[in-house]
C-alpha atoms as a PDB file:
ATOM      1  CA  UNK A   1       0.000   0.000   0.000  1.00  0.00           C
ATOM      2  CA  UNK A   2       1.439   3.539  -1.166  1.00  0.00           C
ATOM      3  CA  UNK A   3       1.107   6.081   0.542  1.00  0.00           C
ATOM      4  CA  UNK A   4       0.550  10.028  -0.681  1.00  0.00           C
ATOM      5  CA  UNK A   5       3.340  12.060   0.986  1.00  0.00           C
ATOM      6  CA  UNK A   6       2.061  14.547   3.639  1.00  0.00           C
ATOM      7  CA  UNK A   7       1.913  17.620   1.757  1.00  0.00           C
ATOM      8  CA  UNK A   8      -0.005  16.306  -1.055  1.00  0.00           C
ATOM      9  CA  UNK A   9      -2.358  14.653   1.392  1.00  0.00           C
ATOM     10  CA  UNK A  10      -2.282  18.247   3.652  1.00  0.00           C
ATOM     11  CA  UNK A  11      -3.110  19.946   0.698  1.00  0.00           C
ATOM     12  CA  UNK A  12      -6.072  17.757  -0.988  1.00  0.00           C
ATOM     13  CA  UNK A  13      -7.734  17.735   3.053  1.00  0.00           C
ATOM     14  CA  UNK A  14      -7.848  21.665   2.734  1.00  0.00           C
ATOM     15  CA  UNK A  15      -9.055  21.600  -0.910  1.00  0.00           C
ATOM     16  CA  UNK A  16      -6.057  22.663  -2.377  1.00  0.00           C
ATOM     17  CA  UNK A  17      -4.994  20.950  -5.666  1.00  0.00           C
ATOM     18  CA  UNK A  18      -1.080  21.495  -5.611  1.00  0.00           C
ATOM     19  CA  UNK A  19       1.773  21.796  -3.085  1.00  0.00           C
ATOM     20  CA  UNK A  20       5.455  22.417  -3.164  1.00  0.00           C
ATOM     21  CA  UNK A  21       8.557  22.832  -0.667  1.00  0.00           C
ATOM     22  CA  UNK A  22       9.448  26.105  -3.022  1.00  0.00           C
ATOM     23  CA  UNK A  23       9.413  29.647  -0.642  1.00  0.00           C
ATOM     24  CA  UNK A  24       6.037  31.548  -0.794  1.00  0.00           C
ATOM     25  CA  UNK A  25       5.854  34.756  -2.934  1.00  0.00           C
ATOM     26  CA  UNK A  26       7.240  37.631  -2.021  1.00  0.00           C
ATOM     27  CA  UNK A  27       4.577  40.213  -1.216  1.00  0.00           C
ATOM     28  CA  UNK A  28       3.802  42.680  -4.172  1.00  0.00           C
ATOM     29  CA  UNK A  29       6.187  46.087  -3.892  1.00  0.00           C
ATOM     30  CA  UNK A  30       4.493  48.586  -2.463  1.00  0.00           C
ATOM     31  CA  UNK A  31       3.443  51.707  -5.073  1.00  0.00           C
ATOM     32  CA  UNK A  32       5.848  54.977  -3.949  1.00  0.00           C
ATOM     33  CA  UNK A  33       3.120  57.572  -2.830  1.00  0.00           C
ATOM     34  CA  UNK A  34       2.950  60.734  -4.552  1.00  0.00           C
ATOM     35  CA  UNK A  35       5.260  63.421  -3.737  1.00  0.00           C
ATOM     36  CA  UNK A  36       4.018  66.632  -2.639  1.00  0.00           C
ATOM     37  CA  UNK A  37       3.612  68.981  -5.850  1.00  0.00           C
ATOM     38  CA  UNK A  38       4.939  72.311  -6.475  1.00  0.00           C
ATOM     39  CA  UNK A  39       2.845  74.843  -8.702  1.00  0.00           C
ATOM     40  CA  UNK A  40       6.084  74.935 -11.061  1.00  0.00           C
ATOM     41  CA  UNK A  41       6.006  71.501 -11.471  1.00  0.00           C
ATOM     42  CA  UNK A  42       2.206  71.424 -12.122  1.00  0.00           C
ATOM     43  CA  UNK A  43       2.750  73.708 -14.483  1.00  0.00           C
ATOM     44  CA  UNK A  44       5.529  72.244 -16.251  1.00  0.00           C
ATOM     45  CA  UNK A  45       3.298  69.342 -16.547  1.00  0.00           C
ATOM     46  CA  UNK A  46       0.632  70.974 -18.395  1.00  0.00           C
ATOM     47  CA  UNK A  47       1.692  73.282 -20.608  1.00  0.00           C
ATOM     48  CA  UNK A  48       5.368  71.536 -21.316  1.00  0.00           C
ATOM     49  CA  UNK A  49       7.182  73.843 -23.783  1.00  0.00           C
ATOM     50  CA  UNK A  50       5.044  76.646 -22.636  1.00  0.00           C
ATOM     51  CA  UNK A  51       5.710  76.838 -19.562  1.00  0.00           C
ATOM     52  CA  UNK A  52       8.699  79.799 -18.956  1.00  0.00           C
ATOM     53  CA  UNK A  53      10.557  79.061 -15.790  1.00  0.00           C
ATOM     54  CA  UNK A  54      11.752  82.425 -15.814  1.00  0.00           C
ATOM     55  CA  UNK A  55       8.187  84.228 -15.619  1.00  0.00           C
ATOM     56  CA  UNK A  56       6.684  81.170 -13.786  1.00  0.00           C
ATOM     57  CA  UNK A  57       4.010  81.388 -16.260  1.00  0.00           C
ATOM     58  CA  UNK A  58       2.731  80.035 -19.890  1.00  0.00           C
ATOM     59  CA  UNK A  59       2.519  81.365 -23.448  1.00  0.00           C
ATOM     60  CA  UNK A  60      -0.052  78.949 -24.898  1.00  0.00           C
ATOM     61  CA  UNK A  61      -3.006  78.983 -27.322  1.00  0.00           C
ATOM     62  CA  UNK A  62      -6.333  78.181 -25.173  1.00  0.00           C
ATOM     63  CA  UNK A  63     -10.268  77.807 -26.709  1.00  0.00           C
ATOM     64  CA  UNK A  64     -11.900  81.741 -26.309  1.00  0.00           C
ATOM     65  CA  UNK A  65     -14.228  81.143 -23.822  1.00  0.00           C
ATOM     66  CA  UNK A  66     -17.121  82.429 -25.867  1.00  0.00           C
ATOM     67  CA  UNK A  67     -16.581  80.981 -28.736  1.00  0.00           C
ATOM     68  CA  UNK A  68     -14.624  77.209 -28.258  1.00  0.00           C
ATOM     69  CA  UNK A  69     -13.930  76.830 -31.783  1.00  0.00           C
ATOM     70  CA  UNK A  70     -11.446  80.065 -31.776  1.00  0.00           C
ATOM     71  CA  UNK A  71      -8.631  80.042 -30.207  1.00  0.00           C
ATOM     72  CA  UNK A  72      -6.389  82.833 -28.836  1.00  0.00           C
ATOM     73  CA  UNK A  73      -2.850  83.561 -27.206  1.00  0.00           C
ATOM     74  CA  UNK A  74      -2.977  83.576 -23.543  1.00  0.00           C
ATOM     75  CA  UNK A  75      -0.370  84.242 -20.858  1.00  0.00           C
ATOM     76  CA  UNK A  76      -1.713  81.454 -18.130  1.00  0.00           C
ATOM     77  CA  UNK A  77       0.021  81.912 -14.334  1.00  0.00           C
ATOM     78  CA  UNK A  78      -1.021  79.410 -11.479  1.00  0.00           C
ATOM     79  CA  UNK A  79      -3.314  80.832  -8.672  1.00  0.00           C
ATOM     80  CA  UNK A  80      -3.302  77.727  -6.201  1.00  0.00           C
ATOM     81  CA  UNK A  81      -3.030  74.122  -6.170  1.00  0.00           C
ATOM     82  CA  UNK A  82      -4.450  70.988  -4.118  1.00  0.00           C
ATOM     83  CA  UNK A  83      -2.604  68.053  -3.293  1.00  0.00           C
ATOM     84  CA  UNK A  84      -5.285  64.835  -2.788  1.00  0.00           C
ATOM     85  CA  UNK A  85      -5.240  61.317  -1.331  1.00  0.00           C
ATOM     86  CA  UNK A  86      -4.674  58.895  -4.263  1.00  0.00           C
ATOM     87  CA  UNK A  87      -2.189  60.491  -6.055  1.00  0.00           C
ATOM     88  CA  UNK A  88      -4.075  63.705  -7.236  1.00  0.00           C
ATOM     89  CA  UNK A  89      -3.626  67.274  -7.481  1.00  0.00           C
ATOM     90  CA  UNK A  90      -5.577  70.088  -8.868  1.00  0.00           C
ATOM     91  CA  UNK A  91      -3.888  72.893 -10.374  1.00  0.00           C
ATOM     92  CA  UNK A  92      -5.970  76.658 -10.562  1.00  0.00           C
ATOM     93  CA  UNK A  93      -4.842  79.137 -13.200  1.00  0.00           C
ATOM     94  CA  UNK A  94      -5.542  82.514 -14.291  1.00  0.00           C
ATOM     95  CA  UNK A  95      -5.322  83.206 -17.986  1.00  0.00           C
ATOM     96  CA  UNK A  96      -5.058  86.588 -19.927  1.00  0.00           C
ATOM     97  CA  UNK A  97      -4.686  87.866 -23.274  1.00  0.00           C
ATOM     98  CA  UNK A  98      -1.259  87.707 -24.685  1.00  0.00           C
ATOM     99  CA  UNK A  99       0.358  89.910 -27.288  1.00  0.00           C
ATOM    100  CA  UNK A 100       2.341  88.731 -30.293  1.00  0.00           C
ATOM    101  CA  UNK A 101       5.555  89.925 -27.599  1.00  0.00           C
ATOM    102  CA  UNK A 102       4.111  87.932 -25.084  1.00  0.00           C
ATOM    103  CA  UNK A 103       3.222  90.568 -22.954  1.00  0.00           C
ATOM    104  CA  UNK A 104      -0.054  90.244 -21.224  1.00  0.00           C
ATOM    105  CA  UNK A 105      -3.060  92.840 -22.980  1.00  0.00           C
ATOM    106  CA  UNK A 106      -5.891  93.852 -20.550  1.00  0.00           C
ATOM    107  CA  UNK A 107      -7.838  96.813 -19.678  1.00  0.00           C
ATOM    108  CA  UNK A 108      -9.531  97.314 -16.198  1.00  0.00           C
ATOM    109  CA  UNK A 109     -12.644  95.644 -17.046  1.00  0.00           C
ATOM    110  CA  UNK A 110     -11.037  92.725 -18.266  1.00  0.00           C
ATOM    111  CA  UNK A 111     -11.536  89.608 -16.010  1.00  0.00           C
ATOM    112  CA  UNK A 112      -9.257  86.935 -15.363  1.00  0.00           C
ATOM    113  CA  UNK A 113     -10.567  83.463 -16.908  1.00  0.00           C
ATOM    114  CA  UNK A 114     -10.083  80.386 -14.625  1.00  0.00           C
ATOM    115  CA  UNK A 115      -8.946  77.406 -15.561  1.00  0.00           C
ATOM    116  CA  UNK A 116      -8.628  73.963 -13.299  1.00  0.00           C
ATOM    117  CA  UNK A 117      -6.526  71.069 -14.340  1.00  0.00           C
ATOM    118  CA  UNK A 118      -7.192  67.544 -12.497  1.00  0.00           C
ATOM    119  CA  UNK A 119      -3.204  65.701 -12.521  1.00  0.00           C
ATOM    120  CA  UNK A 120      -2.097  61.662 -11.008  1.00  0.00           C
ATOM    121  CA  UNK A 121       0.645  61.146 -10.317  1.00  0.00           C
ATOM    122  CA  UNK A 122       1.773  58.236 -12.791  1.00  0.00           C
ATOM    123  CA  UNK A 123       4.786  56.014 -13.433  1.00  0.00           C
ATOM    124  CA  UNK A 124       6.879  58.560 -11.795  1.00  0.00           C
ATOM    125  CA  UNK A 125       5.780  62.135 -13.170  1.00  0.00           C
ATOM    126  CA  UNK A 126       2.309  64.013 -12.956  1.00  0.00           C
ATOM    127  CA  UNK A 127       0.260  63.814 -15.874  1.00  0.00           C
ATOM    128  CA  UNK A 128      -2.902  65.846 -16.775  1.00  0.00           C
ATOM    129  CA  UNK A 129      -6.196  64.245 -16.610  1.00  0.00           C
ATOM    130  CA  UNK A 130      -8.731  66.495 -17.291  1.00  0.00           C
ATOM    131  CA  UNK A 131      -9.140  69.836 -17.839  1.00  0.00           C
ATOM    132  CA  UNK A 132     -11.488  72.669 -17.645  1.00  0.00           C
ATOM    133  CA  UNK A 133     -10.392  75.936 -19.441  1.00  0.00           C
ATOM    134  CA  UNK A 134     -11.724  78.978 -18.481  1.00  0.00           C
ATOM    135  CA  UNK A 135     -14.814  77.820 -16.536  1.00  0.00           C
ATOM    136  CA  UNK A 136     -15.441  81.319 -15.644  1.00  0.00           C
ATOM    137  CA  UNK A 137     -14.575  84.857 -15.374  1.00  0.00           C
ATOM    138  CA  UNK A 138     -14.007  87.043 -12.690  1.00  0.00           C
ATOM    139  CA  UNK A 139     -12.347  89.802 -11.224  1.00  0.00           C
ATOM    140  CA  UNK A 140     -10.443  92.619 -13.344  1.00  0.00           C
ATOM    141  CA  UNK A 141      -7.971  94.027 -15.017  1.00  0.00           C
ATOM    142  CA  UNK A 142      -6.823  90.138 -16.128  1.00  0.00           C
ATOM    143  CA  UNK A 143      -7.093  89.469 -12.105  1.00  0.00           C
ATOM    144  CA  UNK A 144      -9.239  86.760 -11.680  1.00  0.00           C
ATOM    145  CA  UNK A 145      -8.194  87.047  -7.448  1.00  0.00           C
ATOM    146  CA  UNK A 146      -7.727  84.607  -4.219  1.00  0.00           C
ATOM    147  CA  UNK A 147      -8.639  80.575  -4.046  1.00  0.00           C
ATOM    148  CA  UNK A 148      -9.943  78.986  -0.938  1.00  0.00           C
ATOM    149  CA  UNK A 149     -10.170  75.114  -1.576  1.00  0.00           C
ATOM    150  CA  UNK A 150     -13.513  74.118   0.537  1.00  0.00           C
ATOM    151  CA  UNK A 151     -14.650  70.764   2.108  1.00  0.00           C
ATOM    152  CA  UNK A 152     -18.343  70.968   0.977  1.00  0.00           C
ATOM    153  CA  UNK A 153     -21.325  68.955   2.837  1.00  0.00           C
ATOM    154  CA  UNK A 154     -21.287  65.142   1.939  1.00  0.00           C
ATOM    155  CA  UNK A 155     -17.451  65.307   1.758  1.00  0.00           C
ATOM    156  CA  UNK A 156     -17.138  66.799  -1.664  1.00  0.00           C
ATOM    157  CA  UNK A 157     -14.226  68.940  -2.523  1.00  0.00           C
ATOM    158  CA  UNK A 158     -15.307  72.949  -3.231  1.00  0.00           C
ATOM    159  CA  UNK A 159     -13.455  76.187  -4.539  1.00  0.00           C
ATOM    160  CA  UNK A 160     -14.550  79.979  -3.316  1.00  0.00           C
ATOM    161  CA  UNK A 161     -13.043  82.932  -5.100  1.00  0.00           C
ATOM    162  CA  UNK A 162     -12.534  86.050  -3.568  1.00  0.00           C
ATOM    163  CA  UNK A 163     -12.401  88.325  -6.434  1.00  0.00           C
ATOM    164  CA  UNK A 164     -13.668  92.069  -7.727  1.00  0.00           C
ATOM    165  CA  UNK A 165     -11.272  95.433  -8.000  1.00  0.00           C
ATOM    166  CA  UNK A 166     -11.169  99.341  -7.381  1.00  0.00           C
ATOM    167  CA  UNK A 167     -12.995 101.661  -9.553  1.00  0.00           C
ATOM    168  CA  UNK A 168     -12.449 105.519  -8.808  1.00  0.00           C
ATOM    169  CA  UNK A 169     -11.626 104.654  -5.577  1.00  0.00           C
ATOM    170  CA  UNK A 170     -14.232 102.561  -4.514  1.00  0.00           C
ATOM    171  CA  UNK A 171     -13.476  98.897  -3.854  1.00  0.00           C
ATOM    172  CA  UNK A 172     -15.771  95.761  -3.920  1.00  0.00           C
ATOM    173  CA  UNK A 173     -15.114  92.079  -3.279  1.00  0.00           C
ATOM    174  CA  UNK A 174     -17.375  89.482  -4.301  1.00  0.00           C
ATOM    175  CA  UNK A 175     -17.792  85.665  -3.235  1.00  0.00           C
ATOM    176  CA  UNK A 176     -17.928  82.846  -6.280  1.00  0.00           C
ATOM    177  CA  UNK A 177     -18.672  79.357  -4.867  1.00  0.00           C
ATOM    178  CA  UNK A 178     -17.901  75.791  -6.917  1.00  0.00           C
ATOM    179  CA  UNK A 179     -18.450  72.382  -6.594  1.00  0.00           C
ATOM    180  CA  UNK A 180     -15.492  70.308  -7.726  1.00  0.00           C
ATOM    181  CA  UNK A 181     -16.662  66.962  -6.922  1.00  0.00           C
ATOM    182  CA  UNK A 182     -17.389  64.338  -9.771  1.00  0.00           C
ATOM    183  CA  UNK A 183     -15.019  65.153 -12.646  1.00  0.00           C
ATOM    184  CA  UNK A 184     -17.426  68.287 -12.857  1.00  0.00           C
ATOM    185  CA  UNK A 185     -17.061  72.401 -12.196  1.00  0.00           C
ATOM    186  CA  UNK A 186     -20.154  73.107 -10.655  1.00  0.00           C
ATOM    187  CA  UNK A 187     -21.140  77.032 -10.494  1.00  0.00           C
ATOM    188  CA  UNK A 188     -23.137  77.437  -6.770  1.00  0.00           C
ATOM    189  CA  UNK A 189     -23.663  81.291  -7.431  1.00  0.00           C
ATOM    190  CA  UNK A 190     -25.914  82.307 -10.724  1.00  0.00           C
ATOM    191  CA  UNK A 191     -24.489  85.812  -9.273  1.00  0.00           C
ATOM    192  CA  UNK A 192     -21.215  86.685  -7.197  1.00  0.00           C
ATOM    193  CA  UNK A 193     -22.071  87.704  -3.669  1.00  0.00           C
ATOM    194  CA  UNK A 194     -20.767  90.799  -2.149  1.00  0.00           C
ATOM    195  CA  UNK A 195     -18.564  90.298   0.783  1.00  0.00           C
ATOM    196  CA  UNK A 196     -17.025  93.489   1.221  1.00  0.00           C
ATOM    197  CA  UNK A 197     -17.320  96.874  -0.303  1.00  0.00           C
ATOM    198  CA  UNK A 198     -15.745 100.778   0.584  1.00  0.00           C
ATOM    199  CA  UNK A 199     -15.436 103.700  -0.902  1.00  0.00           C
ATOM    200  CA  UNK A 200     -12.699 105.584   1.113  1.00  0.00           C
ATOM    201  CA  UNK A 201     -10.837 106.556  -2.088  1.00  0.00           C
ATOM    202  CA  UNK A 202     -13.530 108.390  -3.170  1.00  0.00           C
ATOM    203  CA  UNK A 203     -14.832 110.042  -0.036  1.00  0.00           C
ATOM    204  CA  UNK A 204     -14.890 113.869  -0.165  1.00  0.00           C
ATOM    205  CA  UNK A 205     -16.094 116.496   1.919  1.00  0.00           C
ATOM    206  CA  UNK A 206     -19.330 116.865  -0.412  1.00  0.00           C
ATOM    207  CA  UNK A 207     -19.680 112.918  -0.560  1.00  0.00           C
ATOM    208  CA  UNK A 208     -22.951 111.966   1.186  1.00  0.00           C
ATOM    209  CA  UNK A 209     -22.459 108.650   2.252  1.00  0.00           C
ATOM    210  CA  UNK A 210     -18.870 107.556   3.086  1.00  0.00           C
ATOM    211  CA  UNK A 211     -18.685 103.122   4.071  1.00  0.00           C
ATOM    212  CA  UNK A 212     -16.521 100.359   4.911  1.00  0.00           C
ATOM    213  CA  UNK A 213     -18.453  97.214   5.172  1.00  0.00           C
ATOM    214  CA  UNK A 214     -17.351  93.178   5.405  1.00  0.00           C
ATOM    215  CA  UNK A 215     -19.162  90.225   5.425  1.00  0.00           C
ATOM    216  CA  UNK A 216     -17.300  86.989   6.930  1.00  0.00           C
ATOM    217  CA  UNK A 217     -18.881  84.095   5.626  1.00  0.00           C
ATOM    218  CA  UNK A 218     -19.544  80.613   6.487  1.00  0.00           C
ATOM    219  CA  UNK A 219     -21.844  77.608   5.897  1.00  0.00           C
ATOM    220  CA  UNK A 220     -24.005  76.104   8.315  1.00  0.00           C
ATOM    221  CA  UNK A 221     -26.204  73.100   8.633  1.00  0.00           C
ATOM    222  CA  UNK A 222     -29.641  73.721   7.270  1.00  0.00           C
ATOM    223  CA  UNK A 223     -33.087  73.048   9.032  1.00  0.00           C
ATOM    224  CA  UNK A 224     -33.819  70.926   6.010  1.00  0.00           C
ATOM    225  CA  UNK A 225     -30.925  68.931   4.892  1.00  0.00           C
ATOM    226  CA  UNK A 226     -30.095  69.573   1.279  1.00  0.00           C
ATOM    227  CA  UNK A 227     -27.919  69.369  -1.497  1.00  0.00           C
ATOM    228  CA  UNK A 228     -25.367  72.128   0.141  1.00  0.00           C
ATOM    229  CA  UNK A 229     -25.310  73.758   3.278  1.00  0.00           C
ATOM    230  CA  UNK A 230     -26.541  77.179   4.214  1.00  0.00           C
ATOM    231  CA  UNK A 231     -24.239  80.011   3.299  1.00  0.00           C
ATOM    232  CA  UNK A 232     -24.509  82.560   6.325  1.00  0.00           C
ATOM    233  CA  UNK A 233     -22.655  86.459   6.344  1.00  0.00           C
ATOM    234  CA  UNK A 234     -22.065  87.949   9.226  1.00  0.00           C
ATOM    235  CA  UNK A 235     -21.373  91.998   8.606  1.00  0.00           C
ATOM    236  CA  UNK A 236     -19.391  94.232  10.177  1.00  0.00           C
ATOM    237  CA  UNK A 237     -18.218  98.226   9.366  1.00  0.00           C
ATOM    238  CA  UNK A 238     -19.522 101.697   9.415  1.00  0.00           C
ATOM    239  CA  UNK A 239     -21.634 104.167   6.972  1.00  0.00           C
ATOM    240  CA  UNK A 240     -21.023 108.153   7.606  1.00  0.00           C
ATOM    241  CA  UNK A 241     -23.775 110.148   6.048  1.00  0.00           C
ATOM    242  CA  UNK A 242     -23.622 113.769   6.445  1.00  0.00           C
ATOM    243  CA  UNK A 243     -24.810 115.543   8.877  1.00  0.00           C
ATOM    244  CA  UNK A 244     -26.008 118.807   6.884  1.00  0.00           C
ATOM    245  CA  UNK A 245     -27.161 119.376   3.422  1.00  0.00           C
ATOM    246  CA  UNK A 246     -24.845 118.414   0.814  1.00  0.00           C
ATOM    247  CA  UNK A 247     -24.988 121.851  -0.534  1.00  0.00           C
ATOM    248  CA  UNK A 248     -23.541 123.578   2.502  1.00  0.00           C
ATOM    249  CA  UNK A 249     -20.477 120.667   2.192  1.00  0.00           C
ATOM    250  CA  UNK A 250     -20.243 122.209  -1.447  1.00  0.00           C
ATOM    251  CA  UNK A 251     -19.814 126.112  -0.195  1.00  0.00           C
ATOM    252  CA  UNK A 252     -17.241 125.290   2.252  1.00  0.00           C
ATOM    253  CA  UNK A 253     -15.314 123.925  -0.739  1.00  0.00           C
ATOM    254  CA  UNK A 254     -15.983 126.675  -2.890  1.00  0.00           C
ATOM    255  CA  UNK A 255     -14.533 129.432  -0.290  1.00  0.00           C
ATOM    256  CA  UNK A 256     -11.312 127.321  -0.016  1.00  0.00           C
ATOM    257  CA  UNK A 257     -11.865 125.728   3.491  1.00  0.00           C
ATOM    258  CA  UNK A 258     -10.058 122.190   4.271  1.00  0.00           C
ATOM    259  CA  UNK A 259     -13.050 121.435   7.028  1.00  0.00           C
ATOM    260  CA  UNK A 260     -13.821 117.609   6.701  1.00  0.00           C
ATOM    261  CA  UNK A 261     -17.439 118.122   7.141  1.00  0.00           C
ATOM    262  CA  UNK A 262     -19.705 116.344  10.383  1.00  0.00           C
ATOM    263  CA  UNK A 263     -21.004 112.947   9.612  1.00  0.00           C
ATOM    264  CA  UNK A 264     -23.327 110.873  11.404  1.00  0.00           C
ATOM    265  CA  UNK A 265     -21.780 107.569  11.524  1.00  0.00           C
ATOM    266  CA  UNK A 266     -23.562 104.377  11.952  1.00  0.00           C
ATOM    267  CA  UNK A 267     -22.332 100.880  12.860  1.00  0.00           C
ATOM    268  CA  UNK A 268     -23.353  97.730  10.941  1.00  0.00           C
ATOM    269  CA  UNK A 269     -23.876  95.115  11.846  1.00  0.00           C
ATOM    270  CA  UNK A 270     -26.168  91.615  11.473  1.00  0.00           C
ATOM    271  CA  UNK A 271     -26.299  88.556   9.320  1.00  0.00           C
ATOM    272  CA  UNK A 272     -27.754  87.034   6.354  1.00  0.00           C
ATOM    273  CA  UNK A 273     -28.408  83.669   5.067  1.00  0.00           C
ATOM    274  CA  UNK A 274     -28.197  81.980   1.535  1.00  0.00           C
ATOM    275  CA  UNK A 275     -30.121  78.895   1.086  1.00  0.00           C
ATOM    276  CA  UNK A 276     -29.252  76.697  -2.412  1.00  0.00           C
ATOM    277  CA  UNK A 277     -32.354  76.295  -4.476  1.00  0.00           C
ATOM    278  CA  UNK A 278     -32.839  75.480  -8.034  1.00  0.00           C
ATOM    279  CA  UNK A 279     -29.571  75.580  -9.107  1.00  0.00           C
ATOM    280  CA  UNK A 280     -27.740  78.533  -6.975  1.00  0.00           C
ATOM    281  CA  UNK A 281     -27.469  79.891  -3.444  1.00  0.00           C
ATOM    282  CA  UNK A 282     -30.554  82.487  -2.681  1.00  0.00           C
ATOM    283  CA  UNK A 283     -31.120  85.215  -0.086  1.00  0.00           C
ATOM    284  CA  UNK A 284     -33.673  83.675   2.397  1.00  0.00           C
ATOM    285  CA  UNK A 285     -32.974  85.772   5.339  1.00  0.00           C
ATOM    286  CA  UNK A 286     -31.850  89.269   6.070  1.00  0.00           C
ATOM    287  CA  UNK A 287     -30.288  91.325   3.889  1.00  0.00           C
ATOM    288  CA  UNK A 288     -26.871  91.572   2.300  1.00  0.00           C
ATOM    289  CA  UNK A 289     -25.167  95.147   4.204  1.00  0.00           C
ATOM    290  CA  UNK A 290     -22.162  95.342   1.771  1.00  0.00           C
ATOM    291  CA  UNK A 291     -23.214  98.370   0.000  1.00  0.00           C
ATOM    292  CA  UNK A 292     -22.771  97.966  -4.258  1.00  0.00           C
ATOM    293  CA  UNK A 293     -20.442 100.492  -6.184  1.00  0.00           C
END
């Protein structure tokens, strides 16, 4: 009687249909994790030849965002990135119009156009996976402004932009929200919402009202949960009206006097709320105290 050797029998008892005295596999080499990006390499990883090291920006061709099928030469500089889990970062760019020189061409109306590039990190270098050129406008004179990367309800990633200018001395900053979850660029705001607005560059002795108002801002759960949270501003600043007639402020200029004229100033104060409904955030409570210019 023969008899099956012991790791042949071991192995058909536990349902196995081979064995062997050879060493067990090695365990599968662990993937390097993604380095920490820089916005230069981002960039160098997008645009490639375009990209000048020098200028830490890009001459490139880009789609007119009015019209896709026309394209035009942009000078495209890198407003913030985000590094992810997984091996991703987001790169967020401003782009404005380029001369034949290379020189950047605006006027002060001009916004900056945003762009966001979605990059993995990929047998060793980043490499662009999708992109979305100039998903918006905003700002201006070719300034699109400031990136805050958000953590919106139901974990999904967000972008606000702070952005807005001068004009004659008065000043106004606006909010722009985003959803940047799903592949997608998702525009929360149908319109920018004021978050701070003054007009001290302008404010003469015959000006009636003289301000300096700012909203902070922050979302909040909302009494019925939704797709986003509740966007609430809290305001803070002054308003000076005049105290007499704007006409007497106008003699005491005329005879040559360098009297800054009595104001009645007033604090402000309170809160507002923005609820998102059919498509964008709306004003459902209170009023929004940042004065417009």
């Amino acid at each position: 009687m023969k008899f099956l050797p012991l790791c042949l029998l071991t192995a058909l008892l536990a349902g196995v249909t081979a064995c062997s005295d050879a060493e067990p596999p090695p365990p599968p080499k662990a993937v390097a994790a993604a380095p920490q990006p820089s916005q230069e390499q981002l960039m160098q990883a997008v645009f490639g030849k375009h990209y000048r090291g020098k200028q830490k920006d890009a001459l490139v061709d880009l789609p007119d965002p009015e019209n896709r099928e026309v394209s035009s030469r942009y000078l495209v500089s890198p407003i913030s990135l985000r590094a992810r889990p997984g091996g991703e970062a987001l790169l967020l760019t401003n782009s404005v119009m380029a001369s034949d020189q290379g020189e950047p061409e605006f006027g002060h109306a001009d916004a900056g156009l945003v762009s966001l590039y979605r990059l993995r990190w990929q047998d060793g270098v980043w490499k662009v996976r999708l992109s979305h050129i100039h998903f918006d406008g905003l700002g201006s004179m070719g300034n699109s402004g400031e990136a805050q990367w958000l953590d919106l309800s139901r974990g999904r990633l967000g972008l606000a932009m702070h952005h807005g200018g001068m004009w004659q001395g008065n000043t106004l900053t606006l909010l722009a929200l985003y959803d940047l979850s799903g592949n997608q660029v998702k525009s929360l705001t149908k319109e920018s919402i004021r978050i701070a607005s003054a007009n001290g560059g302008a404010c003469a002795p015959i000006t009636e009202m003289c301000w300096d108002v700012t909203a902070q801002w922050r979302f909040v759960a909302a009494a019925q949960p939704g797709d986003y949270d509740d966007l609430v501003l809290s305001f803070s600043g002054s308003e000076a009206t005049l105290a007499e007639p704007v006409g007497k402020a106008e003699a005491v200029m005329a005879n040559g006097e360098e009297v800054e004229p009595k104001r009645n100033v007033k604090q402000v104060t309170g809160s507002a709320r923005y609820r998102f409904s059919d498509g964008h955030y709306r004003l459902v409570e209170g009023t929004n105290k940042v004065p417009e210019i």
